[in-house]
Protein backbone atom coordinates (compact mmCIF):
# COMPACT_ATOMS: atom_id res chain seq x y z
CA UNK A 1 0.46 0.99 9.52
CA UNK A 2 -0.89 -0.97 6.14
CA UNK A 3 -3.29 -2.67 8.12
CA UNK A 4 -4.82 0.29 9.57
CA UNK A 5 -4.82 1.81 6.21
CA UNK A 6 -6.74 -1.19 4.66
CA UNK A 7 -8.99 -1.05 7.65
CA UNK A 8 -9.76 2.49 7.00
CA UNK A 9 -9.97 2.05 3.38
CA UNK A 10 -12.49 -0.95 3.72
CA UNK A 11 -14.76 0.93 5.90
CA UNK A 12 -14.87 4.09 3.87
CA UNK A 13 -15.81 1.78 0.91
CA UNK A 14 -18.46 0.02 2.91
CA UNK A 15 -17.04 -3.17 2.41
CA UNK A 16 -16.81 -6.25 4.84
CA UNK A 17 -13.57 -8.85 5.27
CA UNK A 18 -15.75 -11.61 3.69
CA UNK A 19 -16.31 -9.45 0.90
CA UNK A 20 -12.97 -7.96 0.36
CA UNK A 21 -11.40 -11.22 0.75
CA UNK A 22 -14.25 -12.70 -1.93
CA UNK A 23 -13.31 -9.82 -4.13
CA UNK A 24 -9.36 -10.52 -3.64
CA UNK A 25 -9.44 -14.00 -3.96
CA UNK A 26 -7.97 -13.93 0.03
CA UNK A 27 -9.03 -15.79 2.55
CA UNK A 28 -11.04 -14.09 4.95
CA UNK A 29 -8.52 -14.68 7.98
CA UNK A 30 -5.48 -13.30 6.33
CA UNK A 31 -7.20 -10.31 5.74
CA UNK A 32 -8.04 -10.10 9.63
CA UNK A 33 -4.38 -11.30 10.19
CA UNK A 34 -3.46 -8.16 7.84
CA UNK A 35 -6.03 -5.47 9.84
CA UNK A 36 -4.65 -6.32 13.53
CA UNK A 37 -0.96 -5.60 12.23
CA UNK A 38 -0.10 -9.46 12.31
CA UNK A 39 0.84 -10.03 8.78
CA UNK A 40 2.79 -8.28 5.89
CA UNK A 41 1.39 -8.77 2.67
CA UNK A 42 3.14 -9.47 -0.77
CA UNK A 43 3.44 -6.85 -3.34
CA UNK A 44 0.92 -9.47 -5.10
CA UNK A 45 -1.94 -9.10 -2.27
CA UNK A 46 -1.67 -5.80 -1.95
CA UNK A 47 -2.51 -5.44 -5.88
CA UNK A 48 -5.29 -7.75 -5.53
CA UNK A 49 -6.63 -5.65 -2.45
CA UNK A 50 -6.31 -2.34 -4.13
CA UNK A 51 -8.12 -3.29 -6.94
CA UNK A 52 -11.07 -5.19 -5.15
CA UNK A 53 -10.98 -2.06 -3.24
CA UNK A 54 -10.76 0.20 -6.71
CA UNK A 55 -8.29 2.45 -5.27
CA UNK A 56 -4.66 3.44 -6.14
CA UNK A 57 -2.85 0.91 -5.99
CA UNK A 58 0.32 2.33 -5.73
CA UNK A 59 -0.15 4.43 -2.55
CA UNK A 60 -1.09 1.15 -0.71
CA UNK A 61 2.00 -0.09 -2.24
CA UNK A 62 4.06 2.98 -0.88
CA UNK A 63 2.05 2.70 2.55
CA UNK A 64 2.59 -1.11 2.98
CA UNK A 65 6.47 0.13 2.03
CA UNK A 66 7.15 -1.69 -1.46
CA UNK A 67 7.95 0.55 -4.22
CA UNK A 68 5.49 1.00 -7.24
CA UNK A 69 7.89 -0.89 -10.21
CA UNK A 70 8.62 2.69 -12.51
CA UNK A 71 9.63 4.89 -9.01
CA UNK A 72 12.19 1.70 -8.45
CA UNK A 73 13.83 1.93 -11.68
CA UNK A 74 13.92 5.75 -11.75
CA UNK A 75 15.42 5.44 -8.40
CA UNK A 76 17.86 2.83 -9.45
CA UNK A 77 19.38 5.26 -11.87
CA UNK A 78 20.85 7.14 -9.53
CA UNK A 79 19.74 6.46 -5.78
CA UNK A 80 21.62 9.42 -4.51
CA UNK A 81 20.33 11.99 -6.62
CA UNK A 82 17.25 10.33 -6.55
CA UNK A 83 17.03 10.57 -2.47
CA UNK A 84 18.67 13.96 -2.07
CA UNK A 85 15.40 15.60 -4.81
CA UNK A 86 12.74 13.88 -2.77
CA UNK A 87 13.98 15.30 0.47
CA UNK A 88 14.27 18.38 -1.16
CA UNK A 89 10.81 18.31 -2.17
CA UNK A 90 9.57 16.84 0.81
CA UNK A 91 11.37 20.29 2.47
CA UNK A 92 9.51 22.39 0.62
CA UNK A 93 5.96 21.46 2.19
CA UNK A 94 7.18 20.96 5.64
CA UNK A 95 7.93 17.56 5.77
CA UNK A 96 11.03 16.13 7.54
């Protein structure tokens, strides 16, 4: 799923592997390795991607399925609580 999103994300932005992974400081493989579902990037890549990219870094975060740092703590707190408002919400525009 991330590496579709990157994929998609890279060609709305007009930008090639060798030039995202220039841009990232990532080697031009591991970005291929990422596309075609083979790899799992860190929380660290996925920064560095975003930003080469310029776009939010925190929804690849949430797509690649690492928490953004703040929505962690918050959800530390009190996980229950935490979980049952977000399905709540989530309820409220259809989702399941």
């Amino acid at each position: 799923m991330f590496g579709e999103k990157l994929r998609k994300l890279r060609l709305e932005k007009k930008v090639s592997m060798r030039t995202l992974a220039q841009k990232a400081a990532i080697d031009f493989s591991y970005i291929s390795q990422i596309e075609h579902g083979k790899r799992q990037p860190s929380r660290d890549v996925i920064v560095r991607l975003a930003r080469a990219l310029k776009t939010d870094v925190d929804e690849l975060l949430v797509v690649a399925g690492h928490l953004p740092e703040d929505v962690g703590e918050i959800l530390g707190r009190d996980p229950r609580r935490s979980l049952d408002l977000i399905r709540e919400t989530l309820a409220r525009y259809g989702k399941p």
